[in-house]
Protein backbone atom coordinates (compact mmCIF):
# COMPACT_ATOMS: atom_id res chain seq x y z
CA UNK A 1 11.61 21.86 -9.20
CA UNK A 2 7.93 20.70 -8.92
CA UNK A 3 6.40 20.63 -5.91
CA UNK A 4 3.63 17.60 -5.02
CA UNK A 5 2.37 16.70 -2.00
CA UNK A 6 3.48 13.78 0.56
CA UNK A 7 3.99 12.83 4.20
CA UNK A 8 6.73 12.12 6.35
CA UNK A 9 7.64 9.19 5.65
CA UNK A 10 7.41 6.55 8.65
CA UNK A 11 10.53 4.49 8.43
CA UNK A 12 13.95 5.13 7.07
CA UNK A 13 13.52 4.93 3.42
CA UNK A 14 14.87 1.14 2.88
CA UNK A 15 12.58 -0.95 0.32
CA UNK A 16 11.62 -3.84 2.08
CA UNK A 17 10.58 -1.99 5.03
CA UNK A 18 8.69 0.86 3.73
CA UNK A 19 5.06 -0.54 3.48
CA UNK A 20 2.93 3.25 3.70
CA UNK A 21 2.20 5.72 1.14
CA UNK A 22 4.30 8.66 2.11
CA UNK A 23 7.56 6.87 2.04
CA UNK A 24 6.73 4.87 -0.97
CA UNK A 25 6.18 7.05 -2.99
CA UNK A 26 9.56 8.21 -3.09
CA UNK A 27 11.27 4.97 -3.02
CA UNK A 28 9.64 4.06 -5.81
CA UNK A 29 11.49 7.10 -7.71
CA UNK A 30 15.12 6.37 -5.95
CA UNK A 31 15.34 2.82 -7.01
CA UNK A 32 14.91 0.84 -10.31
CA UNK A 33 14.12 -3.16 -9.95
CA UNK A 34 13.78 -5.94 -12.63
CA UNK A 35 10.69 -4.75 -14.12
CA UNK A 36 8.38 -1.23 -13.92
CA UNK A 37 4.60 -0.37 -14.11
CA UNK A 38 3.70 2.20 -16.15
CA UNK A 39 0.73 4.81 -15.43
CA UNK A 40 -2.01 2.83 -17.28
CA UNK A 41 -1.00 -0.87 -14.87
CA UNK A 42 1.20 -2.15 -18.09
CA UNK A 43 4.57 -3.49 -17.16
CA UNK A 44 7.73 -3.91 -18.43
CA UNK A 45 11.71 -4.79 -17.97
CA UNK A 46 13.58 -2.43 -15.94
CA UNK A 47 17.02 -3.54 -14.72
CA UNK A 48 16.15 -7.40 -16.60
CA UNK A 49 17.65 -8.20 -19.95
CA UNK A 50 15.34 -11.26 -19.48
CA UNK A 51 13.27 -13.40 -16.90
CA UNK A 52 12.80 -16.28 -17.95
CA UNK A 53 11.02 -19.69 -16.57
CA UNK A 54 9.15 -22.29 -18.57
CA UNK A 55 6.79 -23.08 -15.06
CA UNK A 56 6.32 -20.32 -12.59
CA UNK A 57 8.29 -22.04 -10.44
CA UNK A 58 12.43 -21.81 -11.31
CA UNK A 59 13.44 -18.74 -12.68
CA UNK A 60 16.60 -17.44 -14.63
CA UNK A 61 17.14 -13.28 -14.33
CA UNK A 62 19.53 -11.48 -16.96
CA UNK A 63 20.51 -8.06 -15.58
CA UNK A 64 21.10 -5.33 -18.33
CA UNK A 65 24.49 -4.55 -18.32
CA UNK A 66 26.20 -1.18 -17.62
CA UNK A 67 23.49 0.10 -14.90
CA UNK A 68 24.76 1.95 -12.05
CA UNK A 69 23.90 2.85 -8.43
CA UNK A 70 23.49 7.16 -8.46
CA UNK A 71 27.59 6.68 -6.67
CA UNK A 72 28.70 5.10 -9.85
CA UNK A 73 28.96 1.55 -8.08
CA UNK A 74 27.91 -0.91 -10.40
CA UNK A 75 24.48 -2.83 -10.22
CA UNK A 76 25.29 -6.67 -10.32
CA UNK A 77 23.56 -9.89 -9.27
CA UNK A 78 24.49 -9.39 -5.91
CA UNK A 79 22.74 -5.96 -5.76
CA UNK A 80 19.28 -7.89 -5.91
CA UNK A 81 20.33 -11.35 -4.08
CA UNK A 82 21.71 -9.11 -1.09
CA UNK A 83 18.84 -7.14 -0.71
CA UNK A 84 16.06 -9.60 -0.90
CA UNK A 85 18.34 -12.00 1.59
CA UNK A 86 18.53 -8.84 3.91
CA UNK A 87 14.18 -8.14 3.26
CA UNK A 88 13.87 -11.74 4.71
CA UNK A 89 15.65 -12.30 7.10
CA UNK A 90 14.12 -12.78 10.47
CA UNK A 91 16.29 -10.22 12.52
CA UNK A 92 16.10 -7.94 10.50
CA UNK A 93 12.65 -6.87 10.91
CA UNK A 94 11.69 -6.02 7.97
CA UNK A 95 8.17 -4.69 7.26
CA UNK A 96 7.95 -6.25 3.91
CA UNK A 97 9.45 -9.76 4.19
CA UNK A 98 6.68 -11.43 4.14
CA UNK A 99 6.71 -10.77 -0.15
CA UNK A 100 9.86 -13.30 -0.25
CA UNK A 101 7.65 -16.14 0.95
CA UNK A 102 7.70 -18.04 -2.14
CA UNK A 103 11.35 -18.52 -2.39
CA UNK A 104 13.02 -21.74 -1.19
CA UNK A 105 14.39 -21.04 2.02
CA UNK A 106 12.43 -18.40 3.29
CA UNK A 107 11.05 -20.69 6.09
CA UNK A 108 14.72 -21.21 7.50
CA UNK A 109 15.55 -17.12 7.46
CA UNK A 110 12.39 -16.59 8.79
CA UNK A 111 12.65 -19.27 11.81
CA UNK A 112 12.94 -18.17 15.52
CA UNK A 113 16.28 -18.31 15.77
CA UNK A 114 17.26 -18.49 11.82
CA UNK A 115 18.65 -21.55 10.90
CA UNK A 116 19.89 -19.91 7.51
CA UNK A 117 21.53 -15.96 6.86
CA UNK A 118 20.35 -16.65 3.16
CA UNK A 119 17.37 -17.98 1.62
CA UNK A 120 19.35 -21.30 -0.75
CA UNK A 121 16.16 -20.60 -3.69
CA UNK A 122 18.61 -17.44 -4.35
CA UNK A 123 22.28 -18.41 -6.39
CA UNK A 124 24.35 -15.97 -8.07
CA UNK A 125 25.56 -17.35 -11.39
CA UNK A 126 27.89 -14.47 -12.32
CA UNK A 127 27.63 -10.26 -12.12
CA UNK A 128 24.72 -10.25 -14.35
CA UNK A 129 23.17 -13.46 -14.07
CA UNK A 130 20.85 -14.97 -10.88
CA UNK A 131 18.53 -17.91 -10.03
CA UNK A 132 15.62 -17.96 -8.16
CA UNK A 133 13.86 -21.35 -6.92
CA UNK A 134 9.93 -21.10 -5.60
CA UNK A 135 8.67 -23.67 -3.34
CA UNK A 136 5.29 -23.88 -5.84
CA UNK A 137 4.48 -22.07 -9.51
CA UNK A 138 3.47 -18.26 -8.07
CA UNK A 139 1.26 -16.39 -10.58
CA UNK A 140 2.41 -12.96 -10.02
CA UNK A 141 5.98 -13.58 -9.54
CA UNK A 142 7.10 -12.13 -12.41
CA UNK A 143 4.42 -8.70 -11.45
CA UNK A 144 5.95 -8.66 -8.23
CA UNK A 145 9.52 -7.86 -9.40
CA UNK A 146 8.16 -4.41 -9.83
CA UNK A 147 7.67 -3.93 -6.18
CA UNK A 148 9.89 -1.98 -3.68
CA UNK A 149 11.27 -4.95 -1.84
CA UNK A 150 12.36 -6.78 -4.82
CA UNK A 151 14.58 -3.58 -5.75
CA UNK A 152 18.57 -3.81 -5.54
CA UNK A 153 20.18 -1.94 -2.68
CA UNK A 154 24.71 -1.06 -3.09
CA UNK A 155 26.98 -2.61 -1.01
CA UNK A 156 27.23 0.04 0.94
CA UNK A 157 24.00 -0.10 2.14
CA UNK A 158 24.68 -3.23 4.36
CA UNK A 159 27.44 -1.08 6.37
CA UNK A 160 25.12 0.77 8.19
CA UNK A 161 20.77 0.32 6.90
CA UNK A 162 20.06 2.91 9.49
CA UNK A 163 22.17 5.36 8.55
CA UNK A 164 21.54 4.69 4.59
CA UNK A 165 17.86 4.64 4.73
CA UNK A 166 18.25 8.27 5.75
CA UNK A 167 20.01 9.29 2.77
CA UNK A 168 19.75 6.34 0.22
CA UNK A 169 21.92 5.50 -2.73
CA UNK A 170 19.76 4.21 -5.69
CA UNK A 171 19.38 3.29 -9.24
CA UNK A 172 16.18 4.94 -10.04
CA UNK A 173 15.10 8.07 -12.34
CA UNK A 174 16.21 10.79 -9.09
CA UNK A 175 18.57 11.00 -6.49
CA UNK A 176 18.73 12.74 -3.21
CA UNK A 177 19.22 17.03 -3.88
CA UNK A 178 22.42 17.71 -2.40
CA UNK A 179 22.73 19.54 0.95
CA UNK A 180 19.63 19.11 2.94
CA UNK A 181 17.05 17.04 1.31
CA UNK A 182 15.30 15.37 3.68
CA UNK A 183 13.65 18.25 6.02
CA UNK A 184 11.87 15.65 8.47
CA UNK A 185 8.04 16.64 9.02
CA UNK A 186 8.87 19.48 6.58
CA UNK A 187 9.85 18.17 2.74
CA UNK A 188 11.96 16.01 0.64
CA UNK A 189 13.83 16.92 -2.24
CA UNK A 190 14.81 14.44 -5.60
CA UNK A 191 16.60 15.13 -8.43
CA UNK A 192 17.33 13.72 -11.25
CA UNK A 193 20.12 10.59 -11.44
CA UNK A 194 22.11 11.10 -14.60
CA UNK A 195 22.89 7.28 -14.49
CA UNK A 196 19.94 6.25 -14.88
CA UNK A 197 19.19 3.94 -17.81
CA UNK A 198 15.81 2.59 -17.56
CA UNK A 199 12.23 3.72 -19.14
CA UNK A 200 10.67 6.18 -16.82
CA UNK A 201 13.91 9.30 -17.58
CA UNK A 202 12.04 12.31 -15.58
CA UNK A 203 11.05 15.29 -18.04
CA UNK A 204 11.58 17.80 -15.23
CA UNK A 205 14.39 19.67 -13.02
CA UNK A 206 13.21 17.32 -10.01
CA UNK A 207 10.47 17.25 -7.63
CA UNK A 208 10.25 18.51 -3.93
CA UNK A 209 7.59 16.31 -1.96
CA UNK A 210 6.14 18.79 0.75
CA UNK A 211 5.20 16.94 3.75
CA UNK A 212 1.69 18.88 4.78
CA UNK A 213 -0.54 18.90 7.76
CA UNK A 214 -3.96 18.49 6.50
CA UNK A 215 -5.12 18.51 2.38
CA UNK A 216 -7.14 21.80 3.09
CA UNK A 217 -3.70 23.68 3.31
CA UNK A 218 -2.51 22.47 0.22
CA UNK A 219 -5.48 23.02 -1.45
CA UNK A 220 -4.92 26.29 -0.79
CA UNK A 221 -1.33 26.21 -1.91
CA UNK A 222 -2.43 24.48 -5.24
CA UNK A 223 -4.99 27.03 -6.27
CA UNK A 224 -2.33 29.79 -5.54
CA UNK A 225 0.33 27.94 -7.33
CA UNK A 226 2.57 27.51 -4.96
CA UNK A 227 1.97 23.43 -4.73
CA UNK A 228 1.61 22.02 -8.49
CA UNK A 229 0.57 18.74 -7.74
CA UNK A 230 -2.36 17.56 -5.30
CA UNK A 231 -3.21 13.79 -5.72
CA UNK A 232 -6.06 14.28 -3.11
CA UNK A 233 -8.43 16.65 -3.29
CA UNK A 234 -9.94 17.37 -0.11
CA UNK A 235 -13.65 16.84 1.05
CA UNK A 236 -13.94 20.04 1.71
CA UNK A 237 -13.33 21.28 -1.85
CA UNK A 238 -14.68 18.30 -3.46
CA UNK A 239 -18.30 20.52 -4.29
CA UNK A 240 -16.19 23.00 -6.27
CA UNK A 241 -12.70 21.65 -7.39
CA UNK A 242 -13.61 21.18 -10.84
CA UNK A 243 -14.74 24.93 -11.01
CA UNK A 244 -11.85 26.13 -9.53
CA UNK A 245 -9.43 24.05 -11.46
CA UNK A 246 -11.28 23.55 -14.75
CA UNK A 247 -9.14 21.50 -17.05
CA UNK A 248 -6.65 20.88 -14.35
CA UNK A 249 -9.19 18.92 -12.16
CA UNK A 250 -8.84 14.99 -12.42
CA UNK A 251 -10.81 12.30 -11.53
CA UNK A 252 -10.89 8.79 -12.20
CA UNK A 253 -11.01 5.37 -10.43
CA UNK A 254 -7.74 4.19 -8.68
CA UNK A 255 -6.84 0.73 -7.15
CA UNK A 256 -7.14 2.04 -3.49
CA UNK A 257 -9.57 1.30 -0.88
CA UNK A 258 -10.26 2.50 2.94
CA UNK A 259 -11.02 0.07 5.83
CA UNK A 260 -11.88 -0.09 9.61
CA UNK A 261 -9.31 -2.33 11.40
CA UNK A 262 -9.25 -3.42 14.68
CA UNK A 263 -6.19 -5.40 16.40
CA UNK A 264 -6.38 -8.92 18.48
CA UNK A 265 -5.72 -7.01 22.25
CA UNK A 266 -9.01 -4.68 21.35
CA UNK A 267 -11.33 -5.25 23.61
CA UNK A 268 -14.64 -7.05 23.23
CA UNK A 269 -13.37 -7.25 19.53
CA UNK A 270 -11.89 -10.78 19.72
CA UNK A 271 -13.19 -14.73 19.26
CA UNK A 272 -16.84 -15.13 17.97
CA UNK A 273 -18.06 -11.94 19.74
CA UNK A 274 -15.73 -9.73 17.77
CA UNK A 275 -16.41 -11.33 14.42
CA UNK A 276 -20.22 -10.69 15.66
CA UNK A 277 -19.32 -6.84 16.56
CA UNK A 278 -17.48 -6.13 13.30
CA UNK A 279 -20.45 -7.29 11.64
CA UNK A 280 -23.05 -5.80 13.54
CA UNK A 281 -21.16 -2.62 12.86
CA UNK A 282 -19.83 -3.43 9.44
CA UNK A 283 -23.90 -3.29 8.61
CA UNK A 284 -24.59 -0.27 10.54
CA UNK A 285 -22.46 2.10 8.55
CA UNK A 286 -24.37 3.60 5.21
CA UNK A 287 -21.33 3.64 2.94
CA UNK A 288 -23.55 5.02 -0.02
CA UNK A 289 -24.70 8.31 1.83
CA UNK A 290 -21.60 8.88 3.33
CA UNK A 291 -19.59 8.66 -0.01
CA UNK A 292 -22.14 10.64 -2.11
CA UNK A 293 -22.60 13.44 0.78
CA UNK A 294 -19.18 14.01 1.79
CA UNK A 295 -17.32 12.46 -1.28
CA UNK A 296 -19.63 13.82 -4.02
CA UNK A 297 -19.25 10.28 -5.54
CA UNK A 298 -15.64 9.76 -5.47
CA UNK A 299 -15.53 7.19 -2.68
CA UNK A 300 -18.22 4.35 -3.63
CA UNK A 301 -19.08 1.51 -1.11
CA UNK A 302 -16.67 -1.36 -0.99
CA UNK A 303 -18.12 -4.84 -2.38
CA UNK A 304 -15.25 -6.95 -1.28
CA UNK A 305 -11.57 -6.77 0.11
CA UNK A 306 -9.37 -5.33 -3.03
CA UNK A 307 -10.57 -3.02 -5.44
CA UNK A 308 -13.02 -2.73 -8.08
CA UNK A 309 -10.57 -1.66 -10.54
CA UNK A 310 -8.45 -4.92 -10.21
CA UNK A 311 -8.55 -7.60 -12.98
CA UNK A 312 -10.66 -10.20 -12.17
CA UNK A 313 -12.70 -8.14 -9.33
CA UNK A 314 -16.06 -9.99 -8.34
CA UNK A 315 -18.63 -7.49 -6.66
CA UNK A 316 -21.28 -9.96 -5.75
CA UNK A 317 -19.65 -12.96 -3.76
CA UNK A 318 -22.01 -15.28 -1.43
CA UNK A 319 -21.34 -13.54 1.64
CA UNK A 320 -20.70 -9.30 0.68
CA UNK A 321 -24.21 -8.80 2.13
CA UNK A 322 -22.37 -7.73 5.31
CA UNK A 323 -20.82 -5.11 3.55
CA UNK A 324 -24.44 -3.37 2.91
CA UNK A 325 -26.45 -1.20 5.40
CA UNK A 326 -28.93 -3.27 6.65
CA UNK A 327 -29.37 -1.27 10.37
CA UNK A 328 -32.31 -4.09 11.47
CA UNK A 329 -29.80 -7.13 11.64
CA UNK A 330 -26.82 -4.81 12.37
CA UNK A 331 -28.62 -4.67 15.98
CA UNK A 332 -29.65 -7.63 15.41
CA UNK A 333 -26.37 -9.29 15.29
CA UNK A 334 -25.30 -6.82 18.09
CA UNK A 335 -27.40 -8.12 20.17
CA UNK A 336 -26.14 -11.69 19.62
CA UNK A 337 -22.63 -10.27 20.55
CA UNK A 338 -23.78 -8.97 23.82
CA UNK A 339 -25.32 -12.18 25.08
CA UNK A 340 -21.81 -13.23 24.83
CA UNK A 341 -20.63 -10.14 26.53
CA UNK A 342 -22.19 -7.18 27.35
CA UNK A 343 -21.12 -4.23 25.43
CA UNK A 344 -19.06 -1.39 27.94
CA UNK A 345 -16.87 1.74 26.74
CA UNK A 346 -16.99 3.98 23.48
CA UNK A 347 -15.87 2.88 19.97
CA UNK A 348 -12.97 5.12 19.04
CA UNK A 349 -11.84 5.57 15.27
CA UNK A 350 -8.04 6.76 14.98
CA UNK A 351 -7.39 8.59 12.03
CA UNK A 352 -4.57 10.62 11.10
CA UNK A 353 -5.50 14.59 11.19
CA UNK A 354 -2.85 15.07 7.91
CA UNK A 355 -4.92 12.91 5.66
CA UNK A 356 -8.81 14.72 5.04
CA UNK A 357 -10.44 11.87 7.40
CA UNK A 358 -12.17 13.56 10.03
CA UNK A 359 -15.26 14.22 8.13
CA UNK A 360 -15.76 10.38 6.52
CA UNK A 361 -14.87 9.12 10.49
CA UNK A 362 -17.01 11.73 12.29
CA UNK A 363 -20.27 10.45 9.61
CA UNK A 364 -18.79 6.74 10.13
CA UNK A 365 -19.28 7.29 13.53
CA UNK A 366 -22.68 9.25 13.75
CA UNK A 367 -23.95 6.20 11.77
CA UNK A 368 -22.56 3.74 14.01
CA UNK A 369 -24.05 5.39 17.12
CA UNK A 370 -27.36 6.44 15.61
CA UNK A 371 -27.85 2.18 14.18
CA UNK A 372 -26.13 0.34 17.38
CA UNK A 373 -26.67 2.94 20.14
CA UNK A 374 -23.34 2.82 21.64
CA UNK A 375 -20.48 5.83 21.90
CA UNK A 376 -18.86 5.87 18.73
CA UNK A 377 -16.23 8.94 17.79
CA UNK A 378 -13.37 9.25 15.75
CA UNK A 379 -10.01 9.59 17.80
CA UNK A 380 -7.49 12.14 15.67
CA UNK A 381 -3.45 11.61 15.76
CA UNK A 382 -1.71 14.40 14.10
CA UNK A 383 0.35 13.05 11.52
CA UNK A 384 0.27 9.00 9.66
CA UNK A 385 3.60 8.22 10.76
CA UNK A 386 1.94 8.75 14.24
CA UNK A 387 -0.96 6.55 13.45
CA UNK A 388 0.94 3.87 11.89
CA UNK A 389 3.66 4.00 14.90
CA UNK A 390 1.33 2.75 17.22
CA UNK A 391 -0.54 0.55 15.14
CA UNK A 392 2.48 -1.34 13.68
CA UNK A 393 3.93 -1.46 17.38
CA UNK A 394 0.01 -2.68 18.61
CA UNK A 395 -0.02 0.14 21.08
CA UNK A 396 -3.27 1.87 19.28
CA UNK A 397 -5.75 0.32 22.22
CA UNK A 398 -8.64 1.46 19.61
CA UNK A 399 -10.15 0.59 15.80
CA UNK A 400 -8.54 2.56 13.10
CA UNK A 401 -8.53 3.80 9.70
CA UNK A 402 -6.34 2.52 6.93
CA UNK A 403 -6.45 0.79 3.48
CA UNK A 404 -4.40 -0.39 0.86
CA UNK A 405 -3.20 1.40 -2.41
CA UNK A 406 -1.82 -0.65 -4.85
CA UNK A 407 1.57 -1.48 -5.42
CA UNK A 408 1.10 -3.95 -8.08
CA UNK A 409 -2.13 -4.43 -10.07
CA UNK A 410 -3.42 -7.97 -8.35
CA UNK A 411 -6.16 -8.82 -6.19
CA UNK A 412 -3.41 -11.20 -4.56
CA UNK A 413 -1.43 -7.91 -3.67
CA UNK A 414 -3.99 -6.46 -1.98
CA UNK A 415 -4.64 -9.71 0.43
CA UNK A 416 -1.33 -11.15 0.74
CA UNK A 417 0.39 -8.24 2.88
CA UNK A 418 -3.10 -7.44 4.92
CA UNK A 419 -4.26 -11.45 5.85
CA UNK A 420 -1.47 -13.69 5.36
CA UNK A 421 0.04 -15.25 8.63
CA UNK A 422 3.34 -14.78 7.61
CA UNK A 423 2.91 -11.15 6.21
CA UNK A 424 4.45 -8.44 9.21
CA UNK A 425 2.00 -6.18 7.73
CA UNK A 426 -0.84 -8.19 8.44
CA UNK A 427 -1.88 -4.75 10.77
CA UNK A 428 -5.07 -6.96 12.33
CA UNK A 429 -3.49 -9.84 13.78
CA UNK A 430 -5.77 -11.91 11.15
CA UNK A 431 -4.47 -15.83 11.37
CA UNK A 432 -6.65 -18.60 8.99
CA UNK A 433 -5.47 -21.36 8.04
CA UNK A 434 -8.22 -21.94 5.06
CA UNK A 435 -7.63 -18.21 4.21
CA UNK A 436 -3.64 -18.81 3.73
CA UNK A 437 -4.49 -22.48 1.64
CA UNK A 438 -6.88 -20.94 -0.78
CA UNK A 439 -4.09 -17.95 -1.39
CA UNK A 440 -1.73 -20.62 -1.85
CA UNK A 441 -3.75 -22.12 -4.34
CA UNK A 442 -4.12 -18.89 -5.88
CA UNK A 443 -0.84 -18.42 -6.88
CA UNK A 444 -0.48 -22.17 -7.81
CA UNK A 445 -3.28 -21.53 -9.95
CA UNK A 446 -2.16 -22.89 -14.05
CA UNK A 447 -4.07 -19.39 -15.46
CA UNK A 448 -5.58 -16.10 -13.87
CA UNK A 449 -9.14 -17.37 -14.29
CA UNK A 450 -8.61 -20.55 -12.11
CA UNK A 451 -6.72 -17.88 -9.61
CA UNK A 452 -9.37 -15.66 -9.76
CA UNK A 453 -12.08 -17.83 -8.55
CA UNK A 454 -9.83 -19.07 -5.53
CA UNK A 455 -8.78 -15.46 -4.63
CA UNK A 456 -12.91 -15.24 -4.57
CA UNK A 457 -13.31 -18.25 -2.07
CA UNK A 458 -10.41 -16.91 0.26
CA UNK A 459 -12.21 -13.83 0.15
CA UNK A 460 -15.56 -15.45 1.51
CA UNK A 461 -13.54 -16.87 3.75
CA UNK A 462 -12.73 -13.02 4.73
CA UNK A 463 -16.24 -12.09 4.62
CA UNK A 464 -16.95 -14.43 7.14
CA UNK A 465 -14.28 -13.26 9.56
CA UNK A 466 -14.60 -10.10 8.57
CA UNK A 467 -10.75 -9.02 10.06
CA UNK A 468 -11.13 -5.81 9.29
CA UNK A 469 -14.05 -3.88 7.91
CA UNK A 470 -14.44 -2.39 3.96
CA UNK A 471 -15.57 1.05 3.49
CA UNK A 472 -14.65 2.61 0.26
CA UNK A 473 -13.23 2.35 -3.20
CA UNK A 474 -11.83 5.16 -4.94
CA UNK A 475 -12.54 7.27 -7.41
CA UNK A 476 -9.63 9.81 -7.28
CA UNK A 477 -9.99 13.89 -7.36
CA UNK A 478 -6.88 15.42 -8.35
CA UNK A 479 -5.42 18.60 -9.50
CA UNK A 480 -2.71 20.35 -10.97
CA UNK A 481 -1.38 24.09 -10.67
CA UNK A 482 -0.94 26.56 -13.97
CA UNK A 483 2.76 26.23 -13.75
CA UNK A 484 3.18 22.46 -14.95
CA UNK A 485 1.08 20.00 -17.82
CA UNK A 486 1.55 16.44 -18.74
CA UNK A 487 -0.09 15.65 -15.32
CA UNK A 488 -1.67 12.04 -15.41
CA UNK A 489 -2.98 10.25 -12.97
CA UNK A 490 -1.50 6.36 -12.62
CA UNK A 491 -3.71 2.99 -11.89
CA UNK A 492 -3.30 3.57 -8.30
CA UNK A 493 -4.18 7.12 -8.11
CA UNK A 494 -0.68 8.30 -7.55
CA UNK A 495 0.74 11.30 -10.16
CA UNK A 496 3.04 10.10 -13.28
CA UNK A 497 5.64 12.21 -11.45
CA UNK A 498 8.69 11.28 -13.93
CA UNK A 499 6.53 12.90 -17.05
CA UNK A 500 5.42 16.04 -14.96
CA UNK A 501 6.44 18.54 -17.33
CA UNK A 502 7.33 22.56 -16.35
CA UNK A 503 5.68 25.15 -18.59
């Protein structure tokens, strides 16, 4: 087995509602969908014999046949219909549903009370063969079948999602270990699924994903071999990581970013004074010094709301001048804030202890105070699944940390889930009309250069509103133990984990 690191996952590990990084990541390596994306952001057919659709718009999806769930049932039409109509649907809560938007029907599952179980843009033509109807040509429909939701779940699944999301039957590369794989808070163990059929077969025994408290413990684990995969090397060893590790150190950009988000019951953070606050602080923080002092360079400041290793990323848009220090007009602008309202109380940063943020949020913060004058400190939470708890239940009463790492490469996946009105993960309460038309138009768009440029105006619209507040890109530090080699890092800065090879 091959131990990397991960966190306890926060939900049950069901597709369309895991939407954070620690139970992602191992979805993503119990379940096969439609199409996959390799390490270097390429992707290809999965599950699909063929997708085809002569305008973005109505689509016809050929399953491979002879793929199995890891239980031996068989992997039909159904298996992907069933699923997505479950993602959707408006009772069921799902954190992800918001991805089926495009399909005909989605409005009626998604109404208050449903007027539809199933969304009618979804028809089964036989075991391998289904339709799917969107409501308008969507640009990245087809790169969007790679993404957890739009994976197949077993029949069995729908008997009891609670009790399967605990112990999940899937089509991907591994399966579950058998006895006691999922120690909660402690580690999760995969294996690999002899069924599988697909183009990602592991090259190792399995992997164990060990759920740790802070990145300075496995650190230490990694240099004495007893972790042999780190995907995030901690601040604290950033100054001598590639001494220590030598050729086993990597770094490289990754599709990830870090924001400052703030919900709508925050305090003095909503209507015109809290777009005026976000600025004012948004300007205060010196991303630059902060990234090269504590980061050595592998966090660099943010230019916009995606990342700048995204196709068709666009640094300098009329209006990112609130994303640079500037500390004159960031009291400036304060100031204009507090003739609406006088500033009272601290400014508290929540940040999960298990994740190497305390020094970033503690300089964050020392910046904040030192420009603006006010009480600014970071707030800690033990674990993520803590943090994101009471943020996605909008009990956190304070600004936090969080960020996006991609899931598919597309500036359009990094905005949709985070600012959409419809999306459940929209974590800051964000609601704008001209921000959801220009999106809309985005995916309409006939090529990706006409969709770039309107993914660039709903951005400005962003940059006006400034819903939550950019930090960072990354530029990933990784390492690897002496026990393992073929260790690459992918386009989103997660490990290749399938071609991890044993010595």
């Amino acid at each position: 087995m091959i131990a990397v690191n991960g966190t306890e996952p926060q939900n049950p590990l069901i597709p369309s509602n895991t939407n954070e990084n620690g139970g992602g990541r191992i979805v993503d390596r119990l379940f096969a969908g439609l199409r996959y994306i390799d390490a270097g952001g390429a992707l290809h057919d999965e599950v699909a014999q063929s997708i085809d659709t002569t305008d973005q718009q109505h689509y016809r999806i050929r399953l491979q046949p002879g793929w199995t769930f890891s239980d031996g049932t068989p992997v039909t039409a159904h298996s992907f219909v069933d699923a997505w109509n479950f993602g959707a649907l408006v009772t069921n809560a799902q954190l992800q549903s918001y991805t089926y938007g495009p399909i005909v029907g989605f409005a009626d599952v998604q109404a208050d009370p449903p007027r539809a179980q199933t969304m009618s843009g979804l028809k089964v033509l036989d075991d391998l063969t289904f339709t799917v109807d969107l409501t308008a040509p969507t640009i990245d429909f087809r790169t969007r079948l790679a993404y957890a939701p739009f994976y197949p779940l077993p029949a069995s699944a729908f008997r009891d999602m609670k009790a399967f999301g605990q112990h999940p039957i899937g089509n991907g590369p591994y399966r579950f270990a058998n006895g006691d794989a999922w120690q909660h808070d402690v580690q999760l163990s995969l294996v690999p699924n002899e069924s599988y059929k697909g183009g990602r077969p592991p090259r190792n025994t399995g992997l164990t994903f060990v759920f740790y408290s802070n990145f300075d413990a496995a650190y230490s684990d990694l240099l004495a071999d007893n972790l042999d995969v780190l995907d995030t090397v901690p601040d604290s060893a950033l100054p001598v990581y590639k001494k220590d590790l030598g050729d086993r150190a990597i770094e490289a950009p990754t599709a990830q970013n870090q924001w400052i988000g703030m919900q709508g019951n925050l305090a003095h953070f909503t209507g015109e004074e809290g777009r005026l606050r976000r600025e004012a602080i948004s300007m205060a923080v010196d991303r630059a010094q902060i990234g090269q002092k504590i980061f050595h360079g592998t966090r660099v400041p943010a230019r916009d709301f995606t990342s700048q290793d995204l196709p068709g990323f666009n640094g300098t848009l009329p209006g990112s001048e609130v994303l640079q220090y500037n500390p004159d007009q960031a009291r400036r602008v304060w100031a204009q804030a507090n003739d609406i309202a006088p500033w009272s109380g601290k400014f508290e940063i929540a940040y999960n202890s298990d994740g190497g943020h305390q020094s970033w949020i503690d300089a964050l913060a020392n910046s904040i105070r030192n420009t603006l004058g006010i009480d600014a400190v970071g707030a800690p939470y033990p674990t993520f699944k803590q943090l994101r708890d009471q943020v996605v239940h909008r009990t956190i009463g304070k600004a936090f940390r969080y960020g996006w790492q991609g899931d598919y490469p597309t500036m359009l996946q990094f905005l949709e889930p985070s600012f959409l009105s419809t999306s459940d993960s929209n974590d800051s309460d964000y609601r704008n009309p001209r921000f959801d038309a220009l999106i809309a138009a985005a995916e309409a768009a006939p090529d990706e250069q006409a969709s770039w440029q309107l993914v660039g105006q709903a951005q400005q619209v962003l940059l006006h509103d400034l819903p939550v507040i950019p930090i960072f890109d990354y530029v990933n530090a990784a390492g690897y133990s002496k026990r393992v080699t073929k260790v690459v890092q992918t386009w989103n800065g997660l490990p290749d984990f399938e071609n991890i090879e044993l010595k």
